[in-house]
N, C-alpha and C. Protein backbone atom coordinates (compact mmCIF):
# COMPACT_ATOMS: atom_id res chain seq x y z
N UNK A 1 18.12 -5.53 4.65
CA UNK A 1 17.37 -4.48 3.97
C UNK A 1 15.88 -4.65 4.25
N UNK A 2 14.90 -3.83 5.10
CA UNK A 2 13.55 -3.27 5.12
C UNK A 2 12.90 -3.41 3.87
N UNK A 3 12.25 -4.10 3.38
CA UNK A 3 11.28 -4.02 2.54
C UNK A 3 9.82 -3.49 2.71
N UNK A 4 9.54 -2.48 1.64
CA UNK A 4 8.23 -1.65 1.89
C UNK A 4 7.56 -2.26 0.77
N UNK A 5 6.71 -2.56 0.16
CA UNK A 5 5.89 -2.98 -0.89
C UNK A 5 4.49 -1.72 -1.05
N UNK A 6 4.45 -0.93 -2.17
CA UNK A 6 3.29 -0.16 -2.02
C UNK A 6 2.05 -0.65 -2.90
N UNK A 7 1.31 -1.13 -2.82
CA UNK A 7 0.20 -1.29 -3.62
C UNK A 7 -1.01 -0.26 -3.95
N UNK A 8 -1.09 -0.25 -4.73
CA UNK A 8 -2.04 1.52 -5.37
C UNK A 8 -3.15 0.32 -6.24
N UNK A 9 -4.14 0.69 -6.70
CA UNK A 9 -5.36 0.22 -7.28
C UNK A 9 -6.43 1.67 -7.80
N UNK A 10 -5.24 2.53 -8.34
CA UNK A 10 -5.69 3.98 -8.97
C UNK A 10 -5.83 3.26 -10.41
N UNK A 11 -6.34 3.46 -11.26
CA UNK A 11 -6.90 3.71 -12.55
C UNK A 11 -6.83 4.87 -13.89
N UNK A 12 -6.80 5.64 -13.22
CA UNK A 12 -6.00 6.72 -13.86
C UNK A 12 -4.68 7.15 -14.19
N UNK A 13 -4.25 8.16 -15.16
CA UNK A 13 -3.03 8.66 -14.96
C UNK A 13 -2.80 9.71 -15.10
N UNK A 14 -2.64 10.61 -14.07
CA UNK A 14 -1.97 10.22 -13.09
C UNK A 14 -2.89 9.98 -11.92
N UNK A 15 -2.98 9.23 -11.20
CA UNK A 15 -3.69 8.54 -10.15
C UNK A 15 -3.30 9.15 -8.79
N UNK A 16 -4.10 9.58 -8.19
CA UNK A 16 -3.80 10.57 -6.97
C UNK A 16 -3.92 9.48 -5.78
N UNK A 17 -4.13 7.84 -5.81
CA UNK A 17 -3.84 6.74 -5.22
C UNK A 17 -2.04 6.37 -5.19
N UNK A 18 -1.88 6.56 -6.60
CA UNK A 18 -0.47 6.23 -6.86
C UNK A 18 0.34 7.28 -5.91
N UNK A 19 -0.46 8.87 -6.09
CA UNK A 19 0.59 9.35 -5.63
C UNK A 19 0.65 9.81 -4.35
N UNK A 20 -0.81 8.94 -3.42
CA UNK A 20 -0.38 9.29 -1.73
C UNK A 20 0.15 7.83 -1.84
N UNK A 21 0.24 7.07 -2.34
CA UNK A 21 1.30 5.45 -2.10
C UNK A 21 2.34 5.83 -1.92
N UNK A 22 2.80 7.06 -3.12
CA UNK A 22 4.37 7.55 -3.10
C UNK A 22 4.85 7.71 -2.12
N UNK A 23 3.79 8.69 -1.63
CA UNK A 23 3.98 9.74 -0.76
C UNK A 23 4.15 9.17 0.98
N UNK A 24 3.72 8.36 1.03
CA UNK A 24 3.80 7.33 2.19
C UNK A 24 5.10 6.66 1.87
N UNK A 25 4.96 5.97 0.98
CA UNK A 25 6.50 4.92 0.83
C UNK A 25 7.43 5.45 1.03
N UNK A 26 7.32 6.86 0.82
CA UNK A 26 8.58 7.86 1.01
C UNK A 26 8.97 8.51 2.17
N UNK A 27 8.08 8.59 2.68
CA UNK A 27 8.03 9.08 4.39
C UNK A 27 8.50 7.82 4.85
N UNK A 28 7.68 6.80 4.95
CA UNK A 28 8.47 5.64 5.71
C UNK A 28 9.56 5.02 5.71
N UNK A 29 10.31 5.69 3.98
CA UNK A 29 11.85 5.08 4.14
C UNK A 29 12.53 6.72 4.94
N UNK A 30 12.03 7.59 4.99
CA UNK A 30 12.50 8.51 5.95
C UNK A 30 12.93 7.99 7.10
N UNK A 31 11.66 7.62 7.46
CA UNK A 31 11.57 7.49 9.29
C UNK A 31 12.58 6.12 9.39
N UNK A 32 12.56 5.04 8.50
CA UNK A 32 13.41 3.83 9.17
C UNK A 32 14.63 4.13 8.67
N UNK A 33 14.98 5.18 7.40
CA UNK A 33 16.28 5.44 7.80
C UNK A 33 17.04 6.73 9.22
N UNK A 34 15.89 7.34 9.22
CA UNK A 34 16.16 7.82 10.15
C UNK A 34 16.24 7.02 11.96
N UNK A 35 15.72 5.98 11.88
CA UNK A 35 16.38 4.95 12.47
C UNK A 35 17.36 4.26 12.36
N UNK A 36 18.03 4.45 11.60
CA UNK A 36 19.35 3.47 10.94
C UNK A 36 18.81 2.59 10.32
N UNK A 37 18.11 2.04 9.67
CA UNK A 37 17.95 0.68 9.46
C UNK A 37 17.52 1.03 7.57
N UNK A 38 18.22 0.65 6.89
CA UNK A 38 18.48 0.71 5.36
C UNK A 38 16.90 -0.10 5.01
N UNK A 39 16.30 0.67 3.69
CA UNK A 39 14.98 0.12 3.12
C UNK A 39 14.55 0.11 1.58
N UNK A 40 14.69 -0.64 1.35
CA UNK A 40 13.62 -0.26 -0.31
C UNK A 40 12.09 -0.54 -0.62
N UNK A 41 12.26 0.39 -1.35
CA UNK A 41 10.34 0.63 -1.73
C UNK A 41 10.07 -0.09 -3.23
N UNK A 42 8.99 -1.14 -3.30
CA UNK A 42 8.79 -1.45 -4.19
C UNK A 42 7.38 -1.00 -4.85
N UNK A 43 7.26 -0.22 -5.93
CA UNK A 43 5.32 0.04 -6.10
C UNK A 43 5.00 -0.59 -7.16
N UNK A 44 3.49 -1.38 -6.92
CA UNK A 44 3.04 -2.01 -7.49
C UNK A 44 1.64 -1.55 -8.19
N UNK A 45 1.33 -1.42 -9.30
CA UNK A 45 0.12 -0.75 -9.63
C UNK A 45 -0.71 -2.08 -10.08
N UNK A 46 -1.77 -1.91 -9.74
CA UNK A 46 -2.69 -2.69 -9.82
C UNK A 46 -3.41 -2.97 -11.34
N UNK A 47 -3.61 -1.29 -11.91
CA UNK A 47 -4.13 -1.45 -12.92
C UNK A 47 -3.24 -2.37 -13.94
N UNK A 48 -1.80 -2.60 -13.63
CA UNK A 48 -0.79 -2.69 -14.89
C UNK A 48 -1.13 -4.53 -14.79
N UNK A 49 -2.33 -4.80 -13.49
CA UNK A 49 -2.59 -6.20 -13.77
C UNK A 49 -3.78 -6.56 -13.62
N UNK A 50 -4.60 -5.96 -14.26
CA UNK A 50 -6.38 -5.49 -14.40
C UNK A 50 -6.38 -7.55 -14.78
N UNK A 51 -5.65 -7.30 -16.03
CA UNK A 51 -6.41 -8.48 -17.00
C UNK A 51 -5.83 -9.93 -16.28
N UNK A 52 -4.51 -9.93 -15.41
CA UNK A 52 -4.35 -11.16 -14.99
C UNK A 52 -4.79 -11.59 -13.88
N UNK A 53 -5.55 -10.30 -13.36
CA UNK A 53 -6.27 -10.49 -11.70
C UNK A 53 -7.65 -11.42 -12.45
N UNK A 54 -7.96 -10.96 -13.58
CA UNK A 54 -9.63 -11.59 -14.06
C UNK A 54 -8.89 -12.71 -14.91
N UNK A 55 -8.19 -13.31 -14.94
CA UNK A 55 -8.06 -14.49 -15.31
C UNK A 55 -7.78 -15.54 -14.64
N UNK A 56 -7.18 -15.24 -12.98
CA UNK A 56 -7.33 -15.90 -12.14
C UNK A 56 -8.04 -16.18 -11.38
N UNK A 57 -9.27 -15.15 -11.30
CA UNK A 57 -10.57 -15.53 -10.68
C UNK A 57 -11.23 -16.50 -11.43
N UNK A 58 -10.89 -16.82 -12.97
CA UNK A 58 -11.54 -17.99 -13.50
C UNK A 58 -10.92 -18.90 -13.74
N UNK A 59 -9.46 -19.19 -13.47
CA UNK A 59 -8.94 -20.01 -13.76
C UNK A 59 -7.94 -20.58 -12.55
N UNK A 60 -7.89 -19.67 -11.05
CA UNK A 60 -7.30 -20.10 -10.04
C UNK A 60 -5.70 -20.12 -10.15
N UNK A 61 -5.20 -20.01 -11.72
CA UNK A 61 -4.11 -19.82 -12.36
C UNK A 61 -3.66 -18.55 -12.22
N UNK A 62 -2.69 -19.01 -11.42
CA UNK A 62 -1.68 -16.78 -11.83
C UNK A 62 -0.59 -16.86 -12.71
N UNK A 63 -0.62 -15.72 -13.60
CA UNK A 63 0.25 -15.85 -14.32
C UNK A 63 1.38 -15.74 -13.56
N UNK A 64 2.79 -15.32 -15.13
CA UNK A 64 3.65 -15.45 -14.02
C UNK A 64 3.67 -13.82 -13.47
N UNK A 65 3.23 -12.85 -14.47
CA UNK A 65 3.17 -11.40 -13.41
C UNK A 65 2.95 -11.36 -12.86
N UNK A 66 1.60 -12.09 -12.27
CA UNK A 66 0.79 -12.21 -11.37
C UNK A 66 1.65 -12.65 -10.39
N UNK A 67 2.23 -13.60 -10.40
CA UNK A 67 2.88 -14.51 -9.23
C UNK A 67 3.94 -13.68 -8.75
N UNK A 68 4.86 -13.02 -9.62
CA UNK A 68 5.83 -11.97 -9.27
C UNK A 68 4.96 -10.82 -8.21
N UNK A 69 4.37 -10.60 -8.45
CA UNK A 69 3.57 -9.61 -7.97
C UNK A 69 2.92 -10.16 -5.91
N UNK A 70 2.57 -11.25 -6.28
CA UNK A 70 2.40 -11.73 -5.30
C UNK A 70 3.70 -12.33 -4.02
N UNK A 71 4.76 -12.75 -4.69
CA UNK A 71 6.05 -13.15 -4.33
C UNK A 71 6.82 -11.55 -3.52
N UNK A 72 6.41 -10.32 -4.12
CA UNK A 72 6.68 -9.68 -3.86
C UNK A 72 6.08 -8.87 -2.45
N UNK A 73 4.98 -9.40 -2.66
CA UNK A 73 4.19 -8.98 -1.34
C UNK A 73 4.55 -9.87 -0.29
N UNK A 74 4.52 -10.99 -0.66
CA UNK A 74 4.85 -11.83 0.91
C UNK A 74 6.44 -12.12 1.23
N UNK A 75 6.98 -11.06 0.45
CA UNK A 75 8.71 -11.42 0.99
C UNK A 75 8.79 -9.57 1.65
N UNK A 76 7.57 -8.75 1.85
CA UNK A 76 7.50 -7.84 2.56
C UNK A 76 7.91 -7.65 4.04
N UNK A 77 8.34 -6.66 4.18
CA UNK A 77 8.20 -6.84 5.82
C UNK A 77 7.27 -5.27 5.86
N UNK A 78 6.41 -4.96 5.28
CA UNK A 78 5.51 -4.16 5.27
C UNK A 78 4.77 -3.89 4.06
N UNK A 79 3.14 -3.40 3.84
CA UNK A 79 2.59 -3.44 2.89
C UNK A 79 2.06 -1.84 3.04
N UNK A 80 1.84 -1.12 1.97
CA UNK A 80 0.96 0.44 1.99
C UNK A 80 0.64 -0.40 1.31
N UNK A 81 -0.95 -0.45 1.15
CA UNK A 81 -2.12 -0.15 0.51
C UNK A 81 -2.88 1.01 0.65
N UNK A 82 -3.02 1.37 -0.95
CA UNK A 82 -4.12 2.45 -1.18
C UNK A 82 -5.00 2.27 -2.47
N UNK A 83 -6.33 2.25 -1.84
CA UNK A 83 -7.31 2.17 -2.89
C UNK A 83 -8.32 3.84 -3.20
N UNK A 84 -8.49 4.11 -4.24
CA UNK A 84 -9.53 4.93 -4.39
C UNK A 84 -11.10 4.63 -4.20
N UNK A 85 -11.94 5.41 -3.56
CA UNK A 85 -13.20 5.04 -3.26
C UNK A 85 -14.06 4.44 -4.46
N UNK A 86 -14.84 3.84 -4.51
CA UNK A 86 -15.87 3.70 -5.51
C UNK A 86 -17.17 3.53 -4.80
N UNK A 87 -18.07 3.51 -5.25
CA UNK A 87 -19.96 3.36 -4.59
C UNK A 87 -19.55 3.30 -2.95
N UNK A 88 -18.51 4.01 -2.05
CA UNK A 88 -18.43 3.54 -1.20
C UNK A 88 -17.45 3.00 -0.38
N UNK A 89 -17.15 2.45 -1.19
CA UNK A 89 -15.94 1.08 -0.61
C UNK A 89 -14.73 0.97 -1.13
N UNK A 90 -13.58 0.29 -1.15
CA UNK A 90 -12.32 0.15 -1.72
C UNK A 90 -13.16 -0.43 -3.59
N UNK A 91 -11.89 -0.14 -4.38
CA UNK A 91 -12.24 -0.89 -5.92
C UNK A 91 -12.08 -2.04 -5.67
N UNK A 92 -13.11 -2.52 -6.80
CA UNK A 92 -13.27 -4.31 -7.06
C UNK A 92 -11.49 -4.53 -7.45
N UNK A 93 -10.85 -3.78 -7.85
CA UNK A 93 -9.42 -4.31 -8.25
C UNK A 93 -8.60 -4.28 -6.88
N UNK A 94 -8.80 -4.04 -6.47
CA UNK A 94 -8.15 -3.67 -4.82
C UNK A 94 -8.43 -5.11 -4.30
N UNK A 95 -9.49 -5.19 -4.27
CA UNK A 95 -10.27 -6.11 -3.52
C UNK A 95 -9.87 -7.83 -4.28
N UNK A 96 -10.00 -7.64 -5.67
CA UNK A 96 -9.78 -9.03 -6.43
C UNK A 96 -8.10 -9.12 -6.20
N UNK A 97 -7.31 -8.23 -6.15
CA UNK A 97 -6.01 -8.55 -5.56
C UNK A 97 -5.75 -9.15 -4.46
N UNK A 98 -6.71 -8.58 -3.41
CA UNK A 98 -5.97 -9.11 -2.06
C UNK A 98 -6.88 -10.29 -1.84
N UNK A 99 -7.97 -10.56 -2.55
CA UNK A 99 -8.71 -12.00 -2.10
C UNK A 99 -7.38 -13.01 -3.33
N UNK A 100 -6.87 -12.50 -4.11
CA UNK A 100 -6.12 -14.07 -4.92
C UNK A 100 -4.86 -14.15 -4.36
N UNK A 101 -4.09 -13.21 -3.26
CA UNK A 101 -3.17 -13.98 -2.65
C UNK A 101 -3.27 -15.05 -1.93
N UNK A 102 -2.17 -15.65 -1.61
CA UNK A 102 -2.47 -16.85 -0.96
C UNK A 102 -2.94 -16.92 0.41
N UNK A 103 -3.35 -17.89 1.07
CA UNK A 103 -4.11 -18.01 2.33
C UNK A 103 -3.20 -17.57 3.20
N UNK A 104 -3.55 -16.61 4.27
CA UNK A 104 -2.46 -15.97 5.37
C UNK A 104 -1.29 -15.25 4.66
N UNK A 105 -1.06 -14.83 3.50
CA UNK A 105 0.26 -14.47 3.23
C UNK A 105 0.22 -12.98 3.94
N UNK A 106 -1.20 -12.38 4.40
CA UNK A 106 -1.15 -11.18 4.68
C UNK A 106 -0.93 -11.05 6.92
N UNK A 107 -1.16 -12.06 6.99
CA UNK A 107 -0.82 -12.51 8.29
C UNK A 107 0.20 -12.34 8.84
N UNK A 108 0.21 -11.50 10.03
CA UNK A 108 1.31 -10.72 10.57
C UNK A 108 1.85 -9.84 9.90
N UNK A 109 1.39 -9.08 9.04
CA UNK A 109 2.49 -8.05 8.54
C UNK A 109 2.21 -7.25 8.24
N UNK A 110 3.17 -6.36 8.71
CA UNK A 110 2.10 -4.83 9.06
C UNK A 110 2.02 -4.03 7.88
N UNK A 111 0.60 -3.33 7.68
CA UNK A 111 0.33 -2.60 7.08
C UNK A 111 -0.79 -1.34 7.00
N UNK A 112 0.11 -0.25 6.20
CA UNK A 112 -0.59 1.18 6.27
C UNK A 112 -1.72 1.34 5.03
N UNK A 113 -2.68 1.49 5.76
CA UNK A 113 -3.88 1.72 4.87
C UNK A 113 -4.10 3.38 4.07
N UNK A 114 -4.59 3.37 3.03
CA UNK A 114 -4.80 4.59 2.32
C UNK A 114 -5.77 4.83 1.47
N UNK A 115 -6.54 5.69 1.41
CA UNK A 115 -7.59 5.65 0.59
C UNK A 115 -7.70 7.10 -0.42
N UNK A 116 -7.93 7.31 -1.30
CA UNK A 116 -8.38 8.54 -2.14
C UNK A 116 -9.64 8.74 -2.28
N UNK A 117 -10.69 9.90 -2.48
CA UNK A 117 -11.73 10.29 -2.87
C UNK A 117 -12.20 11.90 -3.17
N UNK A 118 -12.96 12.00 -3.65
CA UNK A 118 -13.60 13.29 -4.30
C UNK A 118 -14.02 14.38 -2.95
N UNK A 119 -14.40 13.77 -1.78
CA UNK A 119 -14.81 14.74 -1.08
C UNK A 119 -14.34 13.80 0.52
N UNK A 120 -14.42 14.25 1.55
CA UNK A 120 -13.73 14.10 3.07
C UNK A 120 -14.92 12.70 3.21
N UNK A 121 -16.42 12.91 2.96
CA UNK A 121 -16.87 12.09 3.23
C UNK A 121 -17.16 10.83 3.06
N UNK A 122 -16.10 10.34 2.25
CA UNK A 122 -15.74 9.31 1.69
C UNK A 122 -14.59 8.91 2.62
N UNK A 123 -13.89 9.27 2.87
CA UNK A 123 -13.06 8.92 4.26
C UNK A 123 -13.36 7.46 5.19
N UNK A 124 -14.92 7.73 5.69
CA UNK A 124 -15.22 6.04 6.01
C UNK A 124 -14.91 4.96 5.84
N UNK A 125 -14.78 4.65 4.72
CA UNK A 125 -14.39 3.81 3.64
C UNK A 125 -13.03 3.04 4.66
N UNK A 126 -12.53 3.66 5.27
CA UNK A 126 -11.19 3.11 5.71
C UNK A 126 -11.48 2.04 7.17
N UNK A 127 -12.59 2.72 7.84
CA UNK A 127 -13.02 2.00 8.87
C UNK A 127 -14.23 1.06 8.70
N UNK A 128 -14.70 1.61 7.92
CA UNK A 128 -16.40 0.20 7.05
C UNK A 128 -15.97 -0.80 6.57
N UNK A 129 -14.96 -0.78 5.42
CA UNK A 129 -14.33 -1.41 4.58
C UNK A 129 -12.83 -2.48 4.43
N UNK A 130 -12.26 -0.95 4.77
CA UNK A 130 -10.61 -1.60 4.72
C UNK A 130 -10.04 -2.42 6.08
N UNK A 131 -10.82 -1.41 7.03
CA UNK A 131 -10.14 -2.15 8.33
C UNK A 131 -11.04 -3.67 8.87
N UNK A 132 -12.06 -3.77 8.51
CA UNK A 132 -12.74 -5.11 8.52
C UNK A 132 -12.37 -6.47 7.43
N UNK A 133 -11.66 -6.03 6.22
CA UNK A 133 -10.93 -6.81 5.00
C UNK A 133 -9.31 -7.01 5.83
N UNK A 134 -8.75 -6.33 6.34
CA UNK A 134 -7.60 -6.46 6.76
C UNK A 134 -7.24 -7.20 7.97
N UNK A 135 -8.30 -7.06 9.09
CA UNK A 135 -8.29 -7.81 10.11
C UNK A 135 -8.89 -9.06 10.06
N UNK A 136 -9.15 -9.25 8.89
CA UNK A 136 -9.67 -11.03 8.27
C UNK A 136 -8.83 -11.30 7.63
N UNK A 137 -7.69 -10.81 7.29
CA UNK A 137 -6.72 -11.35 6.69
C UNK A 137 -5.24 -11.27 7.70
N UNK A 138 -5.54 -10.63 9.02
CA UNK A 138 -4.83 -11.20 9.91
C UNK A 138 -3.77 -10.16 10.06
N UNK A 139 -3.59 -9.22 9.10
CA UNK A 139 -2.62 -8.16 9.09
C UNK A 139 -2.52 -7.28 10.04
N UNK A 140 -1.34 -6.86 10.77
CA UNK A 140 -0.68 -5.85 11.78
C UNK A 140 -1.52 -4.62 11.10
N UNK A 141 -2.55 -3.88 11.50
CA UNK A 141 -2.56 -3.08 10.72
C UNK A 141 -2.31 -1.86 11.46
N UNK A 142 -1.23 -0.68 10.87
CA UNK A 142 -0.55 0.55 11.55
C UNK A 142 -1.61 1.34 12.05
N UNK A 143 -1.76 2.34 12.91
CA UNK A 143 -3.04 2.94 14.16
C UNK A 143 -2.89 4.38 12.76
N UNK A 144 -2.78 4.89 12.04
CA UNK A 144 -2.50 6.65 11.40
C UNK A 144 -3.15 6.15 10.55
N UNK A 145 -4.32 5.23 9.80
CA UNK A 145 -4.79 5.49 8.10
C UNK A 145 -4.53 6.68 7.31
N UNK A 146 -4.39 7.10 6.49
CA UNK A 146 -4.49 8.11 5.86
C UNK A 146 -5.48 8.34 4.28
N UNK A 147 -6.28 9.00 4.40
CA UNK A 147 -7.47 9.38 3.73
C UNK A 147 -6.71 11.28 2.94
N UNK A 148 -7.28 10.92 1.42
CA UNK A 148 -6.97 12.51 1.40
C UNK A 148 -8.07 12.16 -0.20
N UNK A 149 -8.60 13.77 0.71
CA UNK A 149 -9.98 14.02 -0.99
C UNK A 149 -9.12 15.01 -1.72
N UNK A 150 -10.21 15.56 -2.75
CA UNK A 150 -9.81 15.82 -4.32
C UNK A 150 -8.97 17.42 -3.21
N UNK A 151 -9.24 18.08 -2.34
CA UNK A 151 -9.20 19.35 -1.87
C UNK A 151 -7.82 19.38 -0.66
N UNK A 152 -7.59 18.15 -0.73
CA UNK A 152 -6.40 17.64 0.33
C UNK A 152 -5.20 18.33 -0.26
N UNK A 153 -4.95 17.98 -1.47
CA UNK A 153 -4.05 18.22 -2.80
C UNK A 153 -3.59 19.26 -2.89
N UNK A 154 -2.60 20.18 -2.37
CA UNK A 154 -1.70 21.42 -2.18
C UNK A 154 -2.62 22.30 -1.54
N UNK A 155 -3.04 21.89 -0.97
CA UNK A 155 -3.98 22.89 -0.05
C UNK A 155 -3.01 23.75 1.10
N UNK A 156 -2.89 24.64 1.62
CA UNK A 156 -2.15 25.08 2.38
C UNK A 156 -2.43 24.36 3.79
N UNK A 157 -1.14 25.08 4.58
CA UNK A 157 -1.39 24.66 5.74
C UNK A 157 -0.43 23.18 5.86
N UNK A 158 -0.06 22.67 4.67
CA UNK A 158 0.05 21.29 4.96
C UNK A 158 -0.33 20.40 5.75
N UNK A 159 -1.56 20.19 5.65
CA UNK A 159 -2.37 19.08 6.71
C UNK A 159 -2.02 17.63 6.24
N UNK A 160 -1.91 17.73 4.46
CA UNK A 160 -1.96 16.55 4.07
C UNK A 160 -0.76 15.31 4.24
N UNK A 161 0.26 16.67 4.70
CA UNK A 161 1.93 16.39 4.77
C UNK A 161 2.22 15.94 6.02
N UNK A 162 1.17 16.36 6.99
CA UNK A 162 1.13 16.26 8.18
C UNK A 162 1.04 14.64 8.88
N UNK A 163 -0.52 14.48 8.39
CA UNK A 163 -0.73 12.65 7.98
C UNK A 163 -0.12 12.27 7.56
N UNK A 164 0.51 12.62 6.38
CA UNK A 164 1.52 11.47 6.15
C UNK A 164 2.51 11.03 6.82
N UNK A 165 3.36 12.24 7.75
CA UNK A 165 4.18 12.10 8.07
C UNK A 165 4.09 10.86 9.58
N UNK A 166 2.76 11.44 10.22
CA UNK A 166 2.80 11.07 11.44
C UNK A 166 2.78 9.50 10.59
N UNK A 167 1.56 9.24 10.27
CA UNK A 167 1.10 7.72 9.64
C UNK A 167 2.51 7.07 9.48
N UNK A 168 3.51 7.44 8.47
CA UNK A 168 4.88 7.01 8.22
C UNK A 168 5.59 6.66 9.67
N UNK A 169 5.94 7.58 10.29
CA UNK A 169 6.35 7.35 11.22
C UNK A 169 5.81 5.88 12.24
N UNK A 170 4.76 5.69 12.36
CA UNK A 170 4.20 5.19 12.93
C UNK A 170 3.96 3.75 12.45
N UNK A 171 3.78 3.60 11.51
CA UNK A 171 4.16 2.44 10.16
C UNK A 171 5.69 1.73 10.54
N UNK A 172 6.46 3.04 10.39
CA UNK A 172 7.87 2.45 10.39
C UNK A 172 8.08 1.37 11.80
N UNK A 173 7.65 2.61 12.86
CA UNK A 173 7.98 1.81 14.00
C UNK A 173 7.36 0.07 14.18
N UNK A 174 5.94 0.14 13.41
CA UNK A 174 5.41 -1.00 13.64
C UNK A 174 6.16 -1.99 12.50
N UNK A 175 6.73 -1.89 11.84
CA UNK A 175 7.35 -2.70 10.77
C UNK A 175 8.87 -3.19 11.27
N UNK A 176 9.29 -2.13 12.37
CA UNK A 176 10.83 -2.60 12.89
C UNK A 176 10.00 -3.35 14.20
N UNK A 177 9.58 -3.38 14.87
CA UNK A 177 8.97 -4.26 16.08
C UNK A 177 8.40 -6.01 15.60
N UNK A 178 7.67 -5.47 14.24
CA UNK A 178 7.71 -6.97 13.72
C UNK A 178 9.21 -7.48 13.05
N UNK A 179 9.93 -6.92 12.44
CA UNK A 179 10.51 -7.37 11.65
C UNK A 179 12.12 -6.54 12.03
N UNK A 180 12.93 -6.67 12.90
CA UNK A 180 13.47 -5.89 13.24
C UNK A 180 15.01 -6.24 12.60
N UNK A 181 15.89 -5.16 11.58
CA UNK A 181 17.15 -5.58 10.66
C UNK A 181 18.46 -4.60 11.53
N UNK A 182 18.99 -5.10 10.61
CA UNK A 182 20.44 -4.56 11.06
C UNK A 182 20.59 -2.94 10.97
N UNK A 183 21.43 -2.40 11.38
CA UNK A 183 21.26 -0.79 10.93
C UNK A 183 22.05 -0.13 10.01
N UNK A 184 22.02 0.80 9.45
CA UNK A 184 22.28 1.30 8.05
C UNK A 184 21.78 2.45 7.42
N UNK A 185 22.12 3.08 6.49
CA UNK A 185 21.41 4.21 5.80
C UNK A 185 21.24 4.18 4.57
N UNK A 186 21.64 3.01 3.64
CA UNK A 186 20.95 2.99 2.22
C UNK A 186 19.38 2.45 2.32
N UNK A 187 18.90 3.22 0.97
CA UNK A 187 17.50 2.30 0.18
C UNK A 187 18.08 2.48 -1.11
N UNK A 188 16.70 2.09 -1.26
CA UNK A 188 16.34 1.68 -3.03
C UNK A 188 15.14 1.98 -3.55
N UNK A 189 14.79 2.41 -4.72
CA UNK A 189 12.84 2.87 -4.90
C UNK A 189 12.74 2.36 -6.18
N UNK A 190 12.26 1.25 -6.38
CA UNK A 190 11.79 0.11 -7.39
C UNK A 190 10.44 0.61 -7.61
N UNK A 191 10.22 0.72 -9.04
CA UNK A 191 8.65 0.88 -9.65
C UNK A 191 8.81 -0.46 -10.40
N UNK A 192 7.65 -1.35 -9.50
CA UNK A 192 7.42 -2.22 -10.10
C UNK A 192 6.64 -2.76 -11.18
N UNK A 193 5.92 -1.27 -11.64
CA UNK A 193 5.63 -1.61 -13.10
C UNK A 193 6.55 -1.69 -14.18
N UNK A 194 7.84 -0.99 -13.94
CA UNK A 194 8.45 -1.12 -15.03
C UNK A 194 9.20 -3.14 -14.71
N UNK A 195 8.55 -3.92 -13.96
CA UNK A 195 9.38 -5.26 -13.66
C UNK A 195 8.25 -5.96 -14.17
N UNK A 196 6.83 -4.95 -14.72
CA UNK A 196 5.69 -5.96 -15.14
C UNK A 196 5.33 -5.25 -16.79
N UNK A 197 6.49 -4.48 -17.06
CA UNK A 197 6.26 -4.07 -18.24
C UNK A 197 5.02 -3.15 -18.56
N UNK A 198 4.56 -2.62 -17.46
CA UNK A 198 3.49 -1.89 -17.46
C UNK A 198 3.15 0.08 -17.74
């Protein structure tokens, strides 16, 4: 079984981070079942671990959500990340997540980047930010980012459906080249807040 892990670091609810995470996790169990190869999606919200991310920056201690949370990422054979913009850049919660995993756990393994914001020109953010944090942490990272502002959001035309799709696609393939399983047509779609009580 393909494991997808989605990580969102939206704040809101409903969080338009959470829901291009969806929206990706869901395309990509498309495309690898449409490869044969069976997958489940696990999503992880960030906010539902605001308070144990800041207790391990002072105490080096993860709880045990915390650790679940982390266990879950490195038994991935792929990661979506999506952060919403702030002053610029990915959120400090985005960011305090992926600096308290462990050393290299993000090493080799591929992952699709995503970002949310208010207007297109916030978009940057993916090449200033995310793709310079990711390639220091050693990660496969998939060639499609996907960026979508406040105007992306049922806009006609489906442009937004468009990115996703290609990005997915393209994700998938890089996730069966690293990590390549048996073939099949089941998944599974785990919200992993309800495994953090969140």
């Amino acid at each position: 079984m393909t494991s997808i892990v989605v990580v969102t670091a939206g704040t809101s609810i409903p969080s338009s981070s959470r829901m291009l995470g969806e929206q990706l996790g869901e395309a990509t169990v498309v495309s690898l079942v449409a490869s044969g190869v069976p997958a489940e999606v696990t999503h992880l919200e960030l906010r539902t671990l605001a308070v144990d991310l800041a207790q391990h920056l002072a105490t080096r201690v993860p709880s045990g959500r915390l650790r679940e949370a982390f266990d879950a990422v490195c038994a991935a054979d792929g990661v979506i990340a999506v952060t919403p913009v702030f002053n610029g850049s990915y959120s400090g919660l985005f960011k305090l997540f992926f600096d308290a995993l462990d050393e290299d756990a993000m090493a080799g393994r591929p992952v699709l980047l995503g970002a949310t914001g208010g207007t297109a020109r916030h978009s940057l953010v993916i090449d200033h930010a995310m793709l310079p944090l990711f390639f220091y942490l050693k990660a496969l990272v998939a060639p499609h980012p996907v960026f979508a502002a406040t105007k992306d959001w049922g806009a006609s035309g489906g442009k937004l459906d468009h990115r996703i799709t290609r990005a997915a696609e393209e994700f998938a393939k890089l996730v069966l080249a690293a990590a390549p399983h048996a073939h099949g047509d089941d998944f599974e779609v785990t919200d992993f807040t309800d495994l953090l009580g969140g």
